[in-house]
C-alpha atoms as a PDB file:
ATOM      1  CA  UNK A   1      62.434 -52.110 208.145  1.00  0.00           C
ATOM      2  CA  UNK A   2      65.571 -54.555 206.926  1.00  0.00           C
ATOM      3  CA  UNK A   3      68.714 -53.477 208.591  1.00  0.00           C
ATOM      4  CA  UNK A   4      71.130 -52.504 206.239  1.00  0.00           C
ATOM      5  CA  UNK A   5      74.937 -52.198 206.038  1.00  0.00           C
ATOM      6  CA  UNK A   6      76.638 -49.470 205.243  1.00  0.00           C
ATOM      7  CA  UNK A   7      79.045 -49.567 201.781  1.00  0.00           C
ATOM      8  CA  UNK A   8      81.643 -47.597 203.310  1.00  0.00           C
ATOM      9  CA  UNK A   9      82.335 -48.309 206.991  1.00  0.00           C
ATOM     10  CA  UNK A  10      79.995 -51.280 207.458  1.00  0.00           C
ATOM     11  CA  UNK A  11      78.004 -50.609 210.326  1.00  0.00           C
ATOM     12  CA  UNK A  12      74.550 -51.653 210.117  1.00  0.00           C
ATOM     13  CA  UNK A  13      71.456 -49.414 209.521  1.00  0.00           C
ATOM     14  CA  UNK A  14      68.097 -49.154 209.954  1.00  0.00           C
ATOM     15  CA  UNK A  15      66.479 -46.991 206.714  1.00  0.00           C
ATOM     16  CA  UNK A  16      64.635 -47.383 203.122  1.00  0.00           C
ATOM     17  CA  UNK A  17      65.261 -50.410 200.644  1.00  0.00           C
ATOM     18  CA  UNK A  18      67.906 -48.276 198.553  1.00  0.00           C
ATOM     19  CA  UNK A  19      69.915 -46.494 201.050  1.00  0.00           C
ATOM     20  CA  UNK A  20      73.204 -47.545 200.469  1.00  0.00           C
ATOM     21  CA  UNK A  21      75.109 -45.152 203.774  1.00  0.00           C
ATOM     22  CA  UNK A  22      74.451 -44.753 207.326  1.00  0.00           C
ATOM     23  CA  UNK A  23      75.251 -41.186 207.118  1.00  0.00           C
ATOM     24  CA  UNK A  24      76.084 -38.040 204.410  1.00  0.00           C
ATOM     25  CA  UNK A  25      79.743 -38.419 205.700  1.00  0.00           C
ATOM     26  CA  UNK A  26      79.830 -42.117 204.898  1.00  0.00           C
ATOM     27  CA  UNK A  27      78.280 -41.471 201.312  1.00  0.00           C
ATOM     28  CA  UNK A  28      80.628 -38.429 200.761  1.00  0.00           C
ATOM     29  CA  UNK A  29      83.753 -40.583 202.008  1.00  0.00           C
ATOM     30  CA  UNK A  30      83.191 -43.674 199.221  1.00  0.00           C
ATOM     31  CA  UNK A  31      81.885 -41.106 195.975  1.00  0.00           C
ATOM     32  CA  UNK A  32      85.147 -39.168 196.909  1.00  0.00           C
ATOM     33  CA  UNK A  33      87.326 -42.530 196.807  1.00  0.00           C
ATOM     34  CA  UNK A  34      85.424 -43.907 193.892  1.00  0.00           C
ATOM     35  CA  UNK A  35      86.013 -40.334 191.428  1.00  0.00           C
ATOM     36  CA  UNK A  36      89.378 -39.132 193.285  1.00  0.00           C
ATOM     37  CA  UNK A  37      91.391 -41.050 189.908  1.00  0.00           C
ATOM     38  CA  UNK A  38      89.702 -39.605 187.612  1.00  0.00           C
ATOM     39  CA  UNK A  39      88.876 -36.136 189.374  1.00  0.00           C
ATOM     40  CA  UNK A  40      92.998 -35.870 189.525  1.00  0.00           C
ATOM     41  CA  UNK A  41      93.035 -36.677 186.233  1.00  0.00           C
ATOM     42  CA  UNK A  42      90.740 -33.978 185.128  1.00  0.00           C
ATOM     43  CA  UNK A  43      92.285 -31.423 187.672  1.00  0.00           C
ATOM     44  CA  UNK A  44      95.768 -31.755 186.003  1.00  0.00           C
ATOM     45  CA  UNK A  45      94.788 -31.300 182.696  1.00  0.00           C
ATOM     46  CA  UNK A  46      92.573 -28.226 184.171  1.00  0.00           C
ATOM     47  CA  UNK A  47      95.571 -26.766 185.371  1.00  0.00           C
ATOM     48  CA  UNK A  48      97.883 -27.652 182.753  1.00  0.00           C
ATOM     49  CA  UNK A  49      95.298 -25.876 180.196  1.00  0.00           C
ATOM     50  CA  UNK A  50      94.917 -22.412 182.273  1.00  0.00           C
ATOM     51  CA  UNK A  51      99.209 -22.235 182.684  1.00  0.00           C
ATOM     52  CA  UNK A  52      99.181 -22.070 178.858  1.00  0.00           C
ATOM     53  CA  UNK A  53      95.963 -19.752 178.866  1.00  0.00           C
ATOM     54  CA  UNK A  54      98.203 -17.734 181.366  1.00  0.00           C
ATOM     55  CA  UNK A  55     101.034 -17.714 179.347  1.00  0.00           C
ATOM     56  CA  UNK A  56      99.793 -16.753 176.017  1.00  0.00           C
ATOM     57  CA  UNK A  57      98.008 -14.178 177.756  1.00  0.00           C
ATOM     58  CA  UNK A  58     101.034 -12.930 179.364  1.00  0.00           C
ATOM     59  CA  UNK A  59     102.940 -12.979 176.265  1.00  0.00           C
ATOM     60  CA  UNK A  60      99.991 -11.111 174.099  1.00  0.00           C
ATOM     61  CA  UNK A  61      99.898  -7.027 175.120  1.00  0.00           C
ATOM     62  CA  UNK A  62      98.071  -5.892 172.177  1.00  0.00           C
ATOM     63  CA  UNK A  63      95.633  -7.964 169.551  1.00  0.00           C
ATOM     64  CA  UNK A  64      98.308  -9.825 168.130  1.00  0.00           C
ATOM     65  CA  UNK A  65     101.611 -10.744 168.836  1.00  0.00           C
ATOM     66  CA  UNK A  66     104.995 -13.267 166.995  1.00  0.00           C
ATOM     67  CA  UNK A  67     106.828 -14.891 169.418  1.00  0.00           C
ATOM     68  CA  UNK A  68     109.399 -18.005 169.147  1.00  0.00           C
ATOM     69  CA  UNK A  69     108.678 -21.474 170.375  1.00  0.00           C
ATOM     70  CA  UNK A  70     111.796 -21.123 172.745  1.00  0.00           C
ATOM     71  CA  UNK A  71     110.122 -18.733 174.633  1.00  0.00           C
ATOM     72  CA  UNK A  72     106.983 -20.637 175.068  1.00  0.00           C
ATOM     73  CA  UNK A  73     108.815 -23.531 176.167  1.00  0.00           C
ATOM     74  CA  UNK A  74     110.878 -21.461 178.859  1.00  0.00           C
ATOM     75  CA  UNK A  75     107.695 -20.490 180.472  1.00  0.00           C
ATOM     76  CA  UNK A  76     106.570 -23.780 180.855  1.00  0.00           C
ATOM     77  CA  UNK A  77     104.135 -24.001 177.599  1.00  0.00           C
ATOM     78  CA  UNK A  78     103.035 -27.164 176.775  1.00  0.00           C
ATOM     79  CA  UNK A  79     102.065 -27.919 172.975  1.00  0.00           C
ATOM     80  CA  UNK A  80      99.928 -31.413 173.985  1.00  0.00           C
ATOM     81  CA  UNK A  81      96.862 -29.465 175.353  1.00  0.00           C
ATOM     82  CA  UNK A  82      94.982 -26.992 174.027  1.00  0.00           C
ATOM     83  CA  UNK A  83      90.876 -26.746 173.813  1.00  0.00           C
ATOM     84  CA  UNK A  84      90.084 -27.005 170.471  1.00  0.00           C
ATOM     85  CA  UNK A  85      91.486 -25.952 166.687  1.00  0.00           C
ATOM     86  CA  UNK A  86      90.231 -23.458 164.459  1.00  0.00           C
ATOM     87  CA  UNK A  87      90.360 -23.802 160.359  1.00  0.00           C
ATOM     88  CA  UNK A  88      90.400 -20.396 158.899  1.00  0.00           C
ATOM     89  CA  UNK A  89      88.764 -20.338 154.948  1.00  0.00           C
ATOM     90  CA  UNK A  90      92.629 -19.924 154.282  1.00  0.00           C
ATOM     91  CA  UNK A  91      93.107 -23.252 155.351  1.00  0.00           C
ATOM     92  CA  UNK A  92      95.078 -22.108 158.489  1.00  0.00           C
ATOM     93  CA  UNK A  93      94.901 -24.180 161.806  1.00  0.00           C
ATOM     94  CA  UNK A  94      94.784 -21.875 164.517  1.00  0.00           C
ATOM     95  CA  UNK A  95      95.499 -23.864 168.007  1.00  0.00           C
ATOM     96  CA  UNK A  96      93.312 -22.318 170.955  1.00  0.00           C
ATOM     97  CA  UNK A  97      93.618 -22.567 174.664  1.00  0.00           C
ATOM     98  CA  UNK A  98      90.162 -21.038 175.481  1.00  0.00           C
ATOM     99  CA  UNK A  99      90.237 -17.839 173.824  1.00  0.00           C
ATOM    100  CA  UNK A 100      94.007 -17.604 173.432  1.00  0.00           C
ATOM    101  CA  UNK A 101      95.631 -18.878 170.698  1.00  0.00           C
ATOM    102  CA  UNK A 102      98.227 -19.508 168.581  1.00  0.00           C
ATOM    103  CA  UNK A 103      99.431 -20.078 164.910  1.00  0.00           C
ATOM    104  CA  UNK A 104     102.963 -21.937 163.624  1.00  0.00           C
ATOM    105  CA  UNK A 105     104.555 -19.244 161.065  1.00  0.00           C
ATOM    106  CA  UNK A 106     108.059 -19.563 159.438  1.00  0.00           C
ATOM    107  CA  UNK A 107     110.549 -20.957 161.436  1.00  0.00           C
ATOM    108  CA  UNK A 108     110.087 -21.320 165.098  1.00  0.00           C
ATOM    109  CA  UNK A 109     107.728 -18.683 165.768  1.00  0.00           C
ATOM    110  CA  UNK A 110     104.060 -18.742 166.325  1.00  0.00           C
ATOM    111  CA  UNK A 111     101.325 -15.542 165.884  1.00  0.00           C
ATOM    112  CA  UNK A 112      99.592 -14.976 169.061  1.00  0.00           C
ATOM    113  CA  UNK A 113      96.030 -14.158 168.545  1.00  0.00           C
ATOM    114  CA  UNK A 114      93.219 -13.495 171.188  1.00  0.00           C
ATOM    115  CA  UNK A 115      89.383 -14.797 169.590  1.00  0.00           C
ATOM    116  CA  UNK A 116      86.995 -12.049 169.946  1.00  0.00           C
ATOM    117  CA  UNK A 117      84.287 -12.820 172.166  1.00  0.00           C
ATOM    118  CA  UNK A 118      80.967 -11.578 172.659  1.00  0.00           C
ATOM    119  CA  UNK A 119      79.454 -10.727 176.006  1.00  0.00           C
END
């Protein structure tokens, strides 16, 4: 067997032609360095997503619910991330934040609307 060195602390190793690590920890230590950007990345807009899930769940006691853009805003809603957009045959554009959305009505206000799921 060729001795090998290891791509994270450097010691050398005895083991098969594409073993990279001398050990799990070693191999753990340089995938966690190598993904932390963009797992931090991903984790932010993660949590940034569920706060306004959280919200507009807060804000929403029965099916449907107006409420003004101030309000959103006070509790920390941010209007840059959401999961996807919905096109009603009405041509409305209902914004969703997993199953919790919301639609811009007359003035400042949006319509809160929870999407029906099935189990």
């Amino acid at each position: 067997m060729e001795k090998r060195t290891c791509l994270e602390c450097g010691e050398s190793f005895n083991g098969r032609a594409d073993k990279k690590f001398c050990s799990d920890l070693c191999r753990n230590a340089y995938n966690n360095k190598l993904n932390s950007d963009h797992v931090n990345y991903v984790r932010n807009i993660n949590n940034i997503l569920r706060k306004n899930r959280r919200i507009i769940e807060d804000l929403l006691p029965e099916e449907t619910a107006k409420v003004s853009q101030q309000k959103l805003i006070d509790k920390g809603f941010n209007f840059n991330y959401f999961t996807n957009i919905t096109t009603t045959k009405t041509g409305k554009n209902y914004v969703f934040c997993y199953e919790y959305g919301y639609l811009p009505i007359e003035g400042n206000y949006y319509l809160l609307v929870k999407r029906k799921t099935e189990n």
